[in-house]
PDB file of N, CA and C in Angstrom:
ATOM      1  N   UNK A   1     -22.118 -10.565  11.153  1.00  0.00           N
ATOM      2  CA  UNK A   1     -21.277 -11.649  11.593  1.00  0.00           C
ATOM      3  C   UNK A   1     -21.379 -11.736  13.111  1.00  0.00           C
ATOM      4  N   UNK A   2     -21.532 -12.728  13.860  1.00  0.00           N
ATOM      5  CA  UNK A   2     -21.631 -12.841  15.272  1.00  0.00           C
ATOM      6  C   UNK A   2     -20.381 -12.920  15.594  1.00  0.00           C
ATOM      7  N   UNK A   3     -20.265 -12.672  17.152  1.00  0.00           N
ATOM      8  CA  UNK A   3     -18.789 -12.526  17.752  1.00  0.00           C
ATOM      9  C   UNK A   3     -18.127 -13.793  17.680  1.00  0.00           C
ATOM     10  N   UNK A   4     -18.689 -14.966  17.633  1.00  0.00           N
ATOM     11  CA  UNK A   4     -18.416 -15.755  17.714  1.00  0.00           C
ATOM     12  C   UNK A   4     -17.410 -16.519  16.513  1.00  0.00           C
ATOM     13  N   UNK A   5     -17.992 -15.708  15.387  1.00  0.00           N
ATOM     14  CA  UNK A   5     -17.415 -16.224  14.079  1.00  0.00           C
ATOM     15  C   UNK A   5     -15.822 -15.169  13.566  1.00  0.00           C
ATOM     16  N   UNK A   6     -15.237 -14.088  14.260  1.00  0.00           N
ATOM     17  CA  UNK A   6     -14.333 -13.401  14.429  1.00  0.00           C
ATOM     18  C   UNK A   6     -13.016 -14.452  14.903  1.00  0.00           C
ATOM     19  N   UNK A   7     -13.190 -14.995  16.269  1.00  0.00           N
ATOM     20  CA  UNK A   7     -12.080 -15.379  16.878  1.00  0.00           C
ATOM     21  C   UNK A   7     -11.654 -16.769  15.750  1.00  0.00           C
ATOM     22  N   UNK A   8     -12.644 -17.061  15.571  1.00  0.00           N
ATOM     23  CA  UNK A   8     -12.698 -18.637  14.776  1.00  0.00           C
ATOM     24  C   UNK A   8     -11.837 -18.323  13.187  1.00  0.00           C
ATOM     25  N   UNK A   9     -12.162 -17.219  12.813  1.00  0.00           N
ATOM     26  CA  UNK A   9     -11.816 -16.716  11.682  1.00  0.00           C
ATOM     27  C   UNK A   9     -10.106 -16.535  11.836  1.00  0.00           C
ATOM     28  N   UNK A  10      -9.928 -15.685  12.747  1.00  0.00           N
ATOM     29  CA  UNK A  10      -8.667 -15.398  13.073  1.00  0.00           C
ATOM     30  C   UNK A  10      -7.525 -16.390  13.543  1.00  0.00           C
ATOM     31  N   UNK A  11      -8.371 -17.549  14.441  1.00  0.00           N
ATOM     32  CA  UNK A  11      -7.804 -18.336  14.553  1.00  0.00           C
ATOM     33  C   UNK A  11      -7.147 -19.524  13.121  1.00  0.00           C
ATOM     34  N   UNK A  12      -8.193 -19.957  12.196  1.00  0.00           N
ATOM     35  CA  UNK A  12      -7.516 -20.391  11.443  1.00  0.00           C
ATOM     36  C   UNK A  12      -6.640 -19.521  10.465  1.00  0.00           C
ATOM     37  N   UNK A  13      -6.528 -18.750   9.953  1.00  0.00           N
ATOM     38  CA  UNK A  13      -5.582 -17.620   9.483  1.00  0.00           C
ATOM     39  C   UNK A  13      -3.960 -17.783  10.316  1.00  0.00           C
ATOM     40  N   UNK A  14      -4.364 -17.905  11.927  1.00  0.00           N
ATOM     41  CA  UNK A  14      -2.945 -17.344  12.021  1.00  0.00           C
ATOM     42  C   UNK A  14      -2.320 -19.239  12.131  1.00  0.00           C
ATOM     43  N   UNK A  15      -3.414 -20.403  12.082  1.00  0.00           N
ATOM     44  CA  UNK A  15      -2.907 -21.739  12.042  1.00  0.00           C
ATOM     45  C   UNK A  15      -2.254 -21.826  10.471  1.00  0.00           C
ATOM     46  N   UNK A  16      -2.718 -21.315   9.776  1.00  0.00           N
ATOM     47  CA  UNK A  16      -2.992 -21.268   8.337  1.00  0.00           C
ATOM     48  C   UNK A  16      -1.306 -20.622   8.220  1.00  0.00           C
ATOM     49  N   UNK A  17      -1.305 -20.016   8.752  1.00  0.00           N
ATOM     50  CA  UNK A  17       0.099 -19.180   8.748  1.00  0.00           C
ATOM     51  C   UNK A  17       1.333 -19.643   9.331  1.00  0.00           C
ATOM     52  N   UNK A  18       1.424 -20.618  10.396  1.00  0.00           N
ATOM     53  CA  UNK A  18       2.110 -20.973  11.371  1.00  0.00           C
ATOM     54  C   UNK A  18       2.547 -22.311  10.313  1.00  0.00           C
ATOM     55  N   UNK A  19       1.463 -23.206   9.321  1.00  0.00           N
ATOM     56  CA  UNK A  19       1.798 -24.324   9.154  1.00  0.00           C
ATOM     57  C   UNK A  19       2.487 -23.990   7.574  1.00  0.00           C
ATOM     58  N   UNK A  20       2.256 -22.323   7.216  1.00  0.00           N
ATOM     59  CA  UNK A  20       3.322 -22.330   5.826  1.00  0.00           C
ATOM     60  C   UNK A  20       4.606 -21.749   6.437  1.00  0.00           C
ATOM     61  N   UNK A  21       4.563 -21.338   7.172  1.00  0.00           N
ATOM     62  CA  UNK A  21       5.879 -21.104   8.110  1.00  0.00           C
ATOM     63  C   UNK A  21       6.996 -22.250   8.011  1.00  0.00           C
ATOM     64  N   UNK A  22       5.942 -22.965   9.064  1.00  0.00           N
ATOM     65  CA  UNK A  22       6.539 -24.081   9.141  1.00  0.00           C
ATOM     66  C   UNK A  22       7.033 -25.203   7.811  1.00  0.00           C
ATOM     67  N   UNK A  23       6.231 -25.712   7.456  1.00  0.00           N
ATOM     68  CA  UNK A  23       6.260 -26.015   5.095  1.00  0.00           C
ATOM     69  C   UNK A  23       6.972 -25.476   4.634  1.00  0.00           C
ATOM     70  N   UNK A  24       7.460 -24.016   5.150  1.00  0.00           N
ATOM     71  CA  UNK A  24       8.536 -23.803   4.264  1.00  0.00           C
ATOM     72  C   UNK A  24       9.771 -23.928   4.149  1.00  0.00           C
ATOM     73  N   UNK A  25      10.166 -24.660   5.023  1.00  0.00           N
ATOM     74  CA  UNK A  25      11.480 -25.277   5.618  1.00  0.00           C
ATOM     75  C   UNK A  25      11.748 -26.088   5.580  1.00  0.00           C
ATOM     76  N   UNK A  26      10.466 -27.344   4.762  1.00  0.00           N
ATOM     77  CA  UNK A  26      10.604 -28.514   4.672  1.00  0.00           C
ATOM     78  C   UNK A  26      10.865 -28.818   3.315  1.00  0.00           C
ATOM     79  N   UNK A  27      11.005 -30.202   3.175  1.00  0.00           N
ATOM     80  CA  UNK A  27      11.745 -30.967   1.953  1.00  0.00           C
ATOM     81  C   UNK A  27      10.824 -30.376   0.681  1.00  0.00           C
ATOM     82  N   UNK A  28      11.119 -29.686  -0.231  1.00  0.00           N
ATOM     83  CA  UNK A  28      10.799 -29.831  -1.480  1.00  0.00           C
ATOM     84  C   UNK A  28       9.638 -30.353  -2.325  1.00  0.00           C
ATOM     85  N   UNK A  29      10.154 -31.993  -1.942  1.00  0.00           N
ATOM     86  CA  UNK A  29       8.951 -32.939  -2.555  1.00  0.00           C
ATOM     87  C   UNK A  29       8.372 -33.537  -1.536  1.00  0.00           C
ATOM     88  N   UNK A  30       8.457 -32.635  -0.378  1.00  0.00           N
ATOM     89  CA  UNK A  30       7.127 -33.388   0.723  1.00  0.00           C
ATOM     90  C   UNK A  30       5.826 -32.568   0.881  1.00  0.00           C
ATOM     91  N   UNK A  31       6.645 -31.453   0.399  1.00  0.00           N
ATOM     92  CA  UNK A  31       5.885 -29.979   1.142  1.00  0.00           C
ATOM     93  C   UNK A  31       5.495 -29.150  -0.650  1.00  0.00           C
ATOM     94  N   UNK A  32       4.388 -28.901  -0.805  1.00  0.00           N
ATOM     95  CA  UNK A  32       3.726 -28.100  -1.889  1.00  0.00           C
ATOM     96  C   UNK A  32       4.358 -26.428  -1.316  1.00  0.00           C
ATOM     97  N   UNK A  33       4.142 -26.250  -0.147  1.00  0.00           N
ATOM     98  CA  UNK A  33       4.697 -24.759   0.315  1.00  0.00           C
ATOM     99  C   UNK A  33       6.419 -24.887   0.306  1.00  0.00           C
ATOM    100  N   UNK A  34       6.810 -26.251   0.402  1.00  0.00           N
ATOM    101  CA  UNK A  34       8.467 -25.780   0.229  1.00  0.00           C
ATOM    102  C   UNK A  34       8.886 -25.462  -1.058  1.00  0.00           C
ATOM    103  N   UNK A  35       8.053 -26.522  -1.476  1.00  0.00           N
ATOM    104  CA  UNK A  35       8.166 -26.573  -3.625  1.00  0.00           C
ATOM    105  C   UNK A  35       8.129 -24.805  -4.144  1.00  0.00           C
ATOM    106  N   UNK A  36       7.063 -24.405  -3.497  1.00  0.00           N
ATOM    107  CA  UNK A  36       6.887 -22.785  -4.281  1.00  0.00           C
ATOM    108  C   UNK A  36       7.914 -22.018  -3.738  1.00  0.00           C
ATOM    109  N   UNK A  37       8.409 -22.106  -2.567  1.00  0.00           N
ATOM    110  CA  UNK A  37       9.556 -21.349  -1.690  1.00  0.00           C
ATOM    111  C   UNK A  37      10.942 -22.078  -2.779  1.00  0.00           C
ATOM    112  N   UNK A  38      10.984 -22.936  -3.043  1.00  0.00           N
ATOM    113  CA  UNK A  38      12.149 -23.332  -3.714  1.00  0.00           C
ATOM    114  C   UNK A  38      12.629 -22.751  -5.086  1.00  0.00           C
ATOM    115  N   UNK A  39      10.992 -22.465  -5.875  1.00  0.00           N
ATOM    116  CA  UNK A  39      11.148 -22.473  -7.199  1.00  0.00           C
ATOM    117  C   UNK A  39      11.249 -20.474  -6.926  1.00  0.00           C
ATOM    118  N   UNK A  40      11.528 -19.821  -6.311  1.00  0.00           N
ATOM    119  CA  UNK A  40      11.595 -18.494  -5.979  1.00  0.00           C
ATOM    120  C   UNK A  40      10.055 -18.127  -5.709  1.00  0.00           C
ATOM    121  N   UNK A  41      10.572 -16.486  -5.993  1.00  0.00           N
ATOM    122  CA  UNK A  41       9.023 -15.392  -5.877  1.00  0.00           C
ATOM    123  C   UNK A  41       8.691 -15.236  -6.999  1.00  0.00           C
ATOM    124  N   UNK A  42       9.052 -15.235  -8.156  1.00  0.00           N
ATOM    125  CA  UNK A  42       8.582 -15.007  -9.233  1.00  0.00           C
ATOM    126  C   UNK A  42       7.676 -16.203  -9.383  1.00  0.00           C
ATOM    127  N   UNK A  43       7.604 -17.646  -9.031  1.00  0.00           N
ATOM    128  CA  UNK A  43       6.763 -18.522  -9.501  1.00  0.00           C
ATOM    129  C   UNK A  43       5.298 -18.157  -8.298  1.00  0.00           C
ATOM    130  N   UNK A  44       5.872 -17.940  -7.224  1.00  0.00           N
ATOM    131  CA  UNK A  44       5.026 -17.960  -6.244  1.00  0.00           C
ATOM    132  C   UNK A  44       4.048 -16.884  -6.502  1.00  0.00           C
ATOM    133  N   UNK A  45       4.369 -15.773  -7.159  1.00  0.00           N
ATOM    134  CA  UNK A  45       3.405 -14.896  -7.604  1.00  0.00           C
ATOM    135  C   UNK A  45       2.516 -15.277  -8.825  1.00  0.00           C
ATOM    136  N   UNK A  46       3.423 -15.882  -9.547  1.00  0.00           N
ATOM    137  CA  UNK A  46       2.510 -16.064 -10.702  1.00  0.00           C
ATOM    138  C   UNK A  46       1.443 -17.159 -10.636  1.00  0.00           C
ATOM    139  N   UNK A  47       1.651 -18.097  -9.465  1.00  0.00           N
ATOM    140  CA  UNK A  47       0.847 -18.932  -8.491  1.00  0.00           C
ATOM    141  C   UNK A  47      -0.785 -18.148  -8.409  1.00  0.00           C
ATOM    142  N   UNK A  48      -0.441 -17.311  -7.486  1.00  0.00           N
ATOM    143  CA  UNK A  48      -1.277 -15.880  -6.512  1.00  0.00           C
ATOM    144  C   UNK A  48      -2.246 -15.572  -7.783  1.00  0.00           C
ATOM    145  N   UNK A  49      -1.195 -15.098  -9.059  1.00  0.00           N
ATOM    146  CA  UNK A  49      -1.660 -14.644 -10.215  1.00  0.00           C
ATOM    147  C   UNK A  49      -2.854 -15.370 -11.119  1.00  0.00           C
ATOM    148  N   UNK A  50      -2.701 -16.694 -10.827  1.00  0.00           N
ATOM    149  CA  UNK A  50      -3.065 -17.609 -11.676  1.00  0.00           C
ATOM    150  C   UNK A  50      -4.277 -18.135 -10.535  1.00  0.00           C
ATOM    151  N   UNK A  51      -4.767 -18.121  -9.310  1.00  0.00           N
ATOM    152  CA  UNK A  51      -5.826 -18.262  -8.450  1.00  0.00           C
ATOM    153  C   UNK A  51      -6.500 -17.011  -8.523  1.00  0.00           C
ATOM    154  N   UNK A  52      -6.130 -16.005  -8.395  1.00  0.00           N
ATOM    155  CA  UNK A  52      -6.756 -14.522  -8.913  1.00  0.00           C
ATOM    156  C   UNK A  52      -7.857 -14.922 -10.134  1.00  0.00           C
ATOM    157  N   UNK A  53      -7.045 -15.350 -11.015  1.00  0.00           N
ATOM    158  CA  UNK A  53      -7.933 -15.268 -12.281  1.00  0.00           C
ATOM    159  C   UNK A  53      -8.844 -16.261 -12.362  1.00  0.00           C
ATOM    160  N   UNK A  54      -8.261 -17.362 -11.465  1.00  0.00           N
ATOM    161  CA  UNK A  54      -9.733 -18.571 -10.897  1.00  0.00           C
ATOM    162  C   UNK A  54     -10.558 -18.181 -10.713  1.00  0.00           C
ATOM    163  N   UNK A  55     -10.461 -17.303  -9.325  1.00  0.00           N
ATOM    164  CA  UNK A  55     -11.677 -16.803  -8.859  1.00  0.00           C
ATOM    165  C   UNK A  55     -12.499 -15.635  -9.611  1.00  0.00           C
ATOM    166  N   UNK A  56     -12.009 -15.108 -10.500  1.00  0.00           N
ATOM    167  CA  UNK A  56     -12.917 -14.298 -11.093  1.00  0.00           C
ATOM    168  C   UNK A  56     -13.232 -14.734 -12.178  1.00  0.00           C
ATOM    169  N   UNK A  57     -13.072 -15.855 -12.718  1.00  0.00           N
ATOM    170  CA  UNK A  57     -13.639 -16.894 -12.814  1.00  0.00           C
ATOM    171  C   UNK A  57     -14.983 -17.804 -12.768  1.00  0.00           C
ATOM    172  N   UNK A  58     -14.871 -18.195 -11.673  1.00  0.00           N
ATOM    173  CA  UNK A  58     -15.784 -18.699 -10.471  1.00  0.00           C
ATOM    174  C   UNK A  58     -16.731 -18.148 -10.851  1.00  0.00           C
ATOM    175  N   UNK A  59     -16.370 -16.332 -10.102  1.00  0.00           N
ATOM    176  CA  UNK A  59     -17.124 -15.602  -9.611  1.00  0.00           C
ATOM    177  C   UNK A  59     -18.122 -14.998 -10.709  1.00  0.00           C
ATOM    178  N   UNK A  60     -17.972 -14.810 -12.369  1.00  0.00           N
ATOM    179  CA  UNK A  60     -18.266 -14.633 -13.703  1.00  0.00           C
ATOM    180  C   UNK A  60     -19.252 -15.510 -13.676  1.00  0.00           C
ATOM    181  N   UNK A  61     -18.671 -17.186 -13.373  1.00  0.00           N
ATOM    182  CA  UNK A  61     -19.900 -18.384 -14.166  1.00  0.00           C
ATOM    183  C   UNK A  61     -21.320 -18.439 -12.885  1.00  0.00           C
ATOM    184  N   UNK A  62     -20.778 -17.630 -11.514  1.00  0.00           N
ATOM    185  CA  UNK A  62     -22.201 -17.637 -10.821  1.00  0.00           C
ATOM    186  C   UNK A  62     -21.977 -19.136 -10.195  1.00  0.00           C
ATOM    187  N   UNK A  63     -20.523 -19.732  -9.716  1.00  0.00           N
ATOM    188  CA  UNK A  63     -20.705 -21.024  -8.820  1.00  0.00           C
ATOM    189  C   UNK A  63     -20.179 -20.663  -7.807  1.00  0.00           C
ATOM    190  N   UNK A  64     -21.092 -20.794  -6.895  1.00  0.00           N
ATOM    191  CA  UNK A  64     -20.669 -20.369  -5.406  1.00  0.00           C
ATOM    192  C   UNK A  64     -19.752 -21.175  -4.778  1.00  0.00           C
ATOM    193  N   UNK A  65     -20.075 -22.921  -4.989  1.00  0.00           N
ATOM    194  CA  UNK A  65     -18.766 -23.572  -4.866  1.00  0.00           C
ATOM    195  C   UNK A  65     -17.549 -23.339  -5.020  1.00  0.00           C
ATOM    196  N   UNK A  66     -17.193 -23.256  -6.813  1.00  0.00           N
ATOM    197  CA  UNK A  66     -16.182 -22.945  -7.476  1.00  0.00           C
ATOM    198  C   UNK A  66     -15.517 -21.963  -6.546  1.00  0.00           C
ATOM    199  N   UNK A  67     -16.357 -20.500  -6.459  1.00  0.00           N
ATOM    200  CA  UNK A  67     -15.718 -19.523  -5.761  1.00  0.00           C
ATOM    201  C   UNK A  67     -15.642 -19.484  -4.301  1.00  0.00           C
ATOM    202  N   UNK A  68     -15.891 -20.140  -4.261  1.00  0.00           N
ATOM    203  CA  UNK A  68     -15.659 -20.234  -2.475  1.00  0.00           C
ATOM    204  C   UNK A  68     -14.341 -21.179  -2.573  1.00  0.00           C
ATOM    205  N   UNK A  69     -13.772 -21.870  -3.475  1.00  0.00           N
ATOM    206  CA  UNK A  69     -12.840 -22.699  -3.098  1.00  0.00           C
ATOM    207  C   UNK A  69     -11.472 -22.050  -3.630  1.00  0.00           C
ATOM    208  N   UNK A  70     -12.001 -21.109  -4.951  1.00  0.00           N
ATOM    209  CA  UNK A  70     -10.664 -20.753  -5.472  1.00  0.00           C
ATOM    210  C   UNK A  70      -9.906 -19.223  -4.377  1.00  0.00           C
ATOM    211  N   UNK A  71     -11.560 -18.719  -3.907  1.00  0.00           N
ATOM    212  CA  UNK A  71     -11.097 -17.948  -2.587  1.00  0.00           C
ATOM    213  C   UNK A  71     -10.302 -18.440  -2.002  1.00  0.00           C
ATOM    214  N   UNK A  72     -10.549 -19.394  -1.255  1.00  0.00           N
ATOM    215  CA  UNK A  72      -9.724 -20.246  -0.517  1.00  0.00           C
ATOM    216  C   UNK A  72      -8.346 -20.557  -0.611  1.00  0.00           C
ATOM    217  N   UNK A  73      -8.094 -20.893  -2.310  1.00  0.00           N
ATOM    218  CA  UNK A  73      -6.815 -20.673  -2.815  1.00  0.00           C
ATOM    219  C   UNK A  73      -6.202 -19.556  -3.191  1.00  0.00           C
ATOM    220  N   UNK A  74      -6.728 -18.381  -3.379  1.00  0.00           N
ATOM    221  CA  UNK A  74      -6.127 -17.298  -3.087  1.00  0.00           C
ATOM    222  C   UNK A  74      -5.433 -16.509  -2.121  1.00  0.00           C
ATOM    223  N   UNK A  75      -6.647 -17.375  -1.252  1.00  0.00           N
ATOM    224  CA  UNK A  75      -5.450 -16.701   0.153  1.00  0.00           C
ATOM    225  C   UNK A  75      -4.600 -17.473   0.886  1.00  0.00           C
ATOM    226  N   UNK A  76      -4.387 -18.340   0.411  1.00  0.00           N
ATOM    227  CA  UNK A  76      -3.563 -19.617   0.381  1.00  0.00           C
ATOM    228  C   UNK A  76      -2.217 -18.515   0.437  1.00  0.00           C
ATOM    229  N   UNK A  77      -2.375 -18.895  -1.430  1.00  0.00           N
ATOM    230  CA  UNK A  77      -1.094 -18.322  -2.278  1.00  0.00           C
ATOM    231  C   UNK A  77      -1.021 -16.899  -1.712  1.00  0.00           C
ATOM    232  N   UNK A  78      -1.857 -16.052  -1.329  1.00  0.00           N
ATOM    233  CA  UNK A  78      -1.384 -14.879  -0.575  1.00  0.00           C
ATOM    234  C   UNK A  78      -0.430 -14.627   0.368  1.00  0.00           C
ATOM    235  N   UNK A  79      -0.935 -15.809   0.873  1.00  0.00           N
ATOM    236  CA  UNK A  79      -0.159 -15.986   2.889  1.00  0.00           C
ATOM    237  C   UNK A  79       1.083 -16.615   2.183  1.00  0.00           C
ATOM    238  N   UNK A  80       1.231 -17.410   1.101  1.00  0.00           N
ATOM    239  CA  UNK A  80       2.743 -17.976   0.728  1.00  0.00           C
ATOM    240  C   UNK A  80       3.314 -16.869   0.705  1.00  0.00           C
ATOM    241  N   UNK A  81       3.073 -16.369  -0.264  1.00  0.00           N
ATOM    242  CA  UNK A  81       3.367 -14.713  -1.207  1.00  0.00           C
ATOM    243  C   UNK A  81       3.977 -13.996   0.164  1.00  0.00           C
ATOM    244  N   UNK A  82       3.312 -13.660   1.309  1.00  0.00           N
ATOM    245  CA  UNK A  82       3.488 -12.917   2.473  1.00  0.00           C
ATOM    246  C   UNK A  82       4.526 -13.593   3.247  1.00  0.00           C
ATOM    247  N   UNK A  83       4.537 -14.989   3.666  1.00  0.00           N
ATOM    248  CA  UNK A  83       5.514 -15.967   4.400  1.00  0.00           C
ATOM    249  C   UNK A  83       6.736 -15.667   3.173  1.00  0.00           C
ATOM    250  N   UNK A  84       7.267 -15.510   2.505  1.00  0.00           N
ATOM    251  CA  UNK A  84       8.011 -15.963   1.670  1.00  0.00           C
ATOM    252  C   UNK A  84       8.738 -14.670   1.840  1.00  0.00           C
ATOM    253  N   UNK A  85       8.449 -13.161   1.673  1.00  0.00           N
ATOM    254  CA  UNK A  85       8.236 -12.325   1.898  1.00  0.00           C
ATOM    255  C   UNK A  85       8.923 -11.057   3.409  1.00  0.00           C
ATOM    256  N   UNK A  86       7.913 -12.054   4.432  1.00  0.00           N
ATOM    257  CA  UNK A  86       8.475 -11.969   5.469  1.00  0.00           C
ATOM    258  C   UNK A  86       7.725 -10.842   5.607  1.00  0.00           C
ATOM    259  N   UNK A  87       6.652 -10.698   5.833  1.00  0.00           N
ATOM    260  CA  UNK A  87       5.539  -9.871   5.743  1.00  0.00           C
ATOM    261  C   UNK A  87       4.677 -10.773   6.936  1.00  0.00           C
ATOM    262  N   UNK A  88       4.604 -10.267   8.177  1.00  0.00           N
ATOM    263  CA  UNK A  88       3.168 -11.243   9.074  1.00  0.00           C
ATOM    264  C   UNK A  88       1.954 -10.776   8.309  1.00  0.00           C
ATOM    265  N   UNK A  89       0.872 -11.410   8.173  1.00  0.00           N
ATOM    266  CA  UNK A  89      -0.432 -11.832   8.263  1.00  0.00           C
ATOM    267  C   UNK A  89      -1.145 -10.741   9.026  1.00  0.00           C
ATOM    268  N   UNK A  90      -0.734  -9.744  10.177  1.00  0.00           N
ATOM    269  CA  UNK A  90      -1.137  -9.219  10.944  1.00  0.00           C
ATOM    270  C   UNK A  90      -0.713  -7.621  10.553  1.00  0.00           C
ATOM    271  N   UNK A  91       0.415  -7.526   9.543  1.00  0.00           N
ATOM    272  CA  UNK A  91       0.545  -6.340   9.136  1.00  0.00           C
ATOM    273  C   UNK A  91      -0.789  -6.131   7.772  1.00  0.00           C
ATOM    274  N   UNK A  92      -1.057  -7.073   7.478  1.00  0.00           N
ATOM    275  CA  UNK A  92      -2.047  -6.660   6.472  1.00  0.00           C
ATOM    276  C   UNK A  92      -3.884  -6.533   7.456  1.00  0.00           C
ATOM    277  N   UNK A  93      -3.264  -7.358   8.012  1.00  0.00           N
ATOM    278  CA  UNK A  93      -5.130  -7.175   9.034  1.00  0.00           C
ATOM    279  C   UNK A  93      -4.942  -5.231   9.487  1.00  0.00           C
ATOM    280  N   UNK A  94      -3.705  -5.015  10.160  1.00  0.00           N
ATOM    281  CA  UNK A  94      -3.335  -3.927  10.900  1.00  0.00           C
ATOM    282  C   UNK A  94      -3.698  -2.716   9.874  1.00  0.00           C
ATOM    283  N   UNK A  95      -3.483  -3.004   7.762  1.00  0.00           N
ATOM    284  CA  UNK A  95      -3.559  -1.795   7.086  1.00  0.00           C
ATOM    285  C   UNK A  95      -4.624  -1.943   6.743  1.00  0.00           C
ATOM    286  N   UNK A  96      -5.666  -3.261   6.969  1.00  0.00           N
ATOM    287  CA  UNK A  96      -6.971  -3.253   6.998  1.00  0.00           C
ATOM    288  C   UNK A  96      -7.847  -2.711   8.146  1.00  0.00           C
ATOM    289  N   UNK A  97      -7.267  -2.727   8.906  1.00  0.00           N
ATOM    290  CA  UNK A  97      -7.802  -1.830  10.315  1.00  0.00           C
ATOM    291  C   UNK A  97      -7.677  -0.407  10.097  1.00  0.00           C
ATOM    292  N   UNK A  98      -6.649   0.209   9.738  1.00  0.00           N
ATOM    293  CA  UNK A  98      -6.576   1.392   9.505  1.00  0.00           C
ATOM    294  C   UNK A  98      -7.295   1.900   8.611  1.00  0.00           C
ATOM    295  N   UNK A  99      -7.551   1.430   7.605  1.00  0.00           N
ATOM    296  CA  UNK A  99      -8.824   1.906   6.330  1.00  0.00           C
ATOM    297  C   UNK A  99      -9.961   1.644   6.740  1.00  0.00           C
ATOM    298  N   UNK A 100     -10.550   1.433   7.973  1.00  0.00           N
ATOM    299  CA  UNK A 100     -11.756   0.968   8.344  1.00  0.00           C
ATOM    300  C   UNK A 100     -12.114   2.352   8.176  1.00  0.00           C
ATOM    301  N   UNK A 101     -13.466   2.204   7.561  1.00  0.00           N
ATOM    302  CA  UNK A 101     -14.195   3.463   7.770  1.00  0.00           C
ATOM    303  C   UNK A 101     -13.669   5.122   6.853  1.00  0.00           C
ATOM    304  N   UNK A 102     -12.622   4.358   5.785  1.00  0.00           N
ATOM    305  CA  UNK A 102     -12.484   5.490   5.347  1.00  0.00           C
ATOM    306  C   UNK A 102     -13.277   4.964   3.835  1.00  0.00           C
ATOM    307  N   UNK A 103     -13.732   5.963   2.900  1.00  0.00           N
ATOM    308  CA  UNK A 103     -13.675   5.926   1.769  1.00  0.00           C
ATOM    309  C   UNK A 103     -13.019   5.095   1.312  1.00  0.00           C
ATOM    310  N   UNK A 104     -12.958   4.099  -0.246  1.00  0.00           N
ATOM    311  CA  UNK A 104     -12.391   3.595  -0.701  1.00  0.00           C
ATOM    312  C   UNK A 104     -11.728   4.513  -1.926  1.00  0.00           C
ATOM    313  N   UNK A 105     -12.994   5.808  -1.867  1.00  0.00           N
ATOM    314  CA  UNK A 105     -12.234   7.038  -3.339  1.00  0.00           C
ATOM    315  C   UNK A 105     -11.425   7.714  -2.350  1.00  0.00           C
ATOM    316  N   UNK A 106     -11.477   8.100  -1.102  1.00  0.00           N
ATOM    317  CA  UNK A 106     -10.658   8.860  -0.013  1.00  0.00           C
ATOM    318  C   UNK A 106      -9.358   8.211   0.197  1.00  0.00           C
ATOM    319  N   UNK A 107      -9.355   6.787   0.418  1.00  0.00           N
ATOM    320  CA  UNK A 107      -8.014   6.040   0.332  1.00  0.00           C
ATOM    321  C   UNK A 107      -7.183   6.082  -1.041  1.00  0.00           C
ATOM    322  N   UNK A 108      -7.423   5.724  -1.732  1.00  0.00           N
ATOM    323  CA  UNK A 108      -7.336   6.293  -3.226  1.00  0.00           C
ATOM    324  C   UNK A 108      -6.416   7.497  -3.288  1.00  0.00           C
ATOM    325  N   UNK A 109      -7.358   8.864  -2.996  1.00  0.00           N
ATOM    326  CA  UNK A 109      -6.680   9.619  -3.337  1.00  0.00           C
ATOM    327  C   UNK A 109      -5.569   9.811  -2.539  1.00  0.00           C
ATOM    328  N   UNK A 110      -5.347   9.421  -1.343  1.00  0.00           N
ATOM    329  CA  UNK A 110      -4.174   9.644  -0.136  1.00  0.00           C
ATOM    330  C   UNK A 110      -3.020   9.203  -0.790  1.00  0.00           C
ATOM    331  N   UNK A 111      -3.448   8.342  -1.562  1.00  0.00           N
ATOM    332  CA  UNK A 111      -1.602   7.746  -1.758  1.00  0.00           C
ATOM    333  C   UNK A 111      -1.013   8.745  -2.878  1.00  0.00           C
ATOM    334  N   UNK A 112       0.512   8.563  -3.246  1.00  0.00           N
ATOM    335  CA  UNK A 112       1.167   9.365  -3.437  1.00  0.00           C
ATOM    336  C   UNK A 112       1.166   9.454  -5.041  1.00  0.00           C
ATOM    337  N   UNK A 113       0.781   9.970  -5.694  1.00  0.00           N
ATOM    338  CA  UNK A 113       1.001   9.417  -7.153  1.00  0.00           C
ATOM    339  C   UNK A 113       2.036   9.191  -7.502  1.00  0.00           C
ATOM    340  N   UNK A 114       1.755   7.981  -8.643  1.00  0.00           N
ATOM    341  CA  UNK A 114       3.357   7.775  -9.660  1.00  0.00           C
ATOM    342  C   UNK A 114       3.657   8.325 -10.396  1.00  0.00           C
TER     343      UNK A 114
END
C-alpha cells in the first residue's frame, strides 16, 4: 500500500464516522442511521449480522463487485454498531495496532478462557 493511500483511508473512516454521529440524532424517517438508532441494538446488530452473511456470500460466489460492496456495508453497520455503542472508531484501530505483529494463534491464546 503506498503512503499515500493510508491518510485517504483514514480520512474517510473518521468522515464516515462523524456523519453517523451526526444521523444519529436526526429524524427517524430522514436518516437510515437514525431509523437503526431508534429501532434499538438488538436490530442494529442483527443489521451487522445480516451484511456479515452478505459478504460471505459475495465472497463464496467469487464476485469481486458483490464483495467489495457488501464489505462496504459491513463496515457501515459496524461503525453504527460502534456509534450507537459509544465505542470511537479509533479504539478499535488502537486494538488493531496492538496485535500488530503478534500471532493470530498467540493472540488467541492470551485471552482469558470462558
Amino acid at each position: 500500500m503506498s503512503q499515500s493511500a493510508t491518510p485517504i483511508s483514514a480520512q474517510t473512516l473518521a468522515r464516515l464516522e462523524a456523519t453517523i454521529a451526526e444521523r444519529a440524532a436526526a429524524d427517524p424517517h430522514s436518516s437510515y442511521v437514525a431509523k437503526l438508532n431508534a429501532k434499538g441494538l438488538p436490530k442494529i446488530a442483527q443489521k451487522l449480522g445480516e451484511e456479515a452473511t452478505e459478504a460471505v456470500i459475495a465472497a463464496l460466489v467469487e464476485d469481486k463487485a458483490a464483495l467489495v460492496g457488501e464489505a462496504a456495508d459491513l463496515i457501515f453497520h459496524l461503525m453504527v454498531l460502534l456509534g450507537n455503542k459509544g465505542i470511537p472508531f479509533a479504539e478499535v484501530l488502537a486494538e488493531l495496532d496492538r496485535r500488530e505483529g503478534v500471532s493470530g494463534i498467540a493472540e488467541k491464546a492470551s485471552r482469558p478462557a470462558d
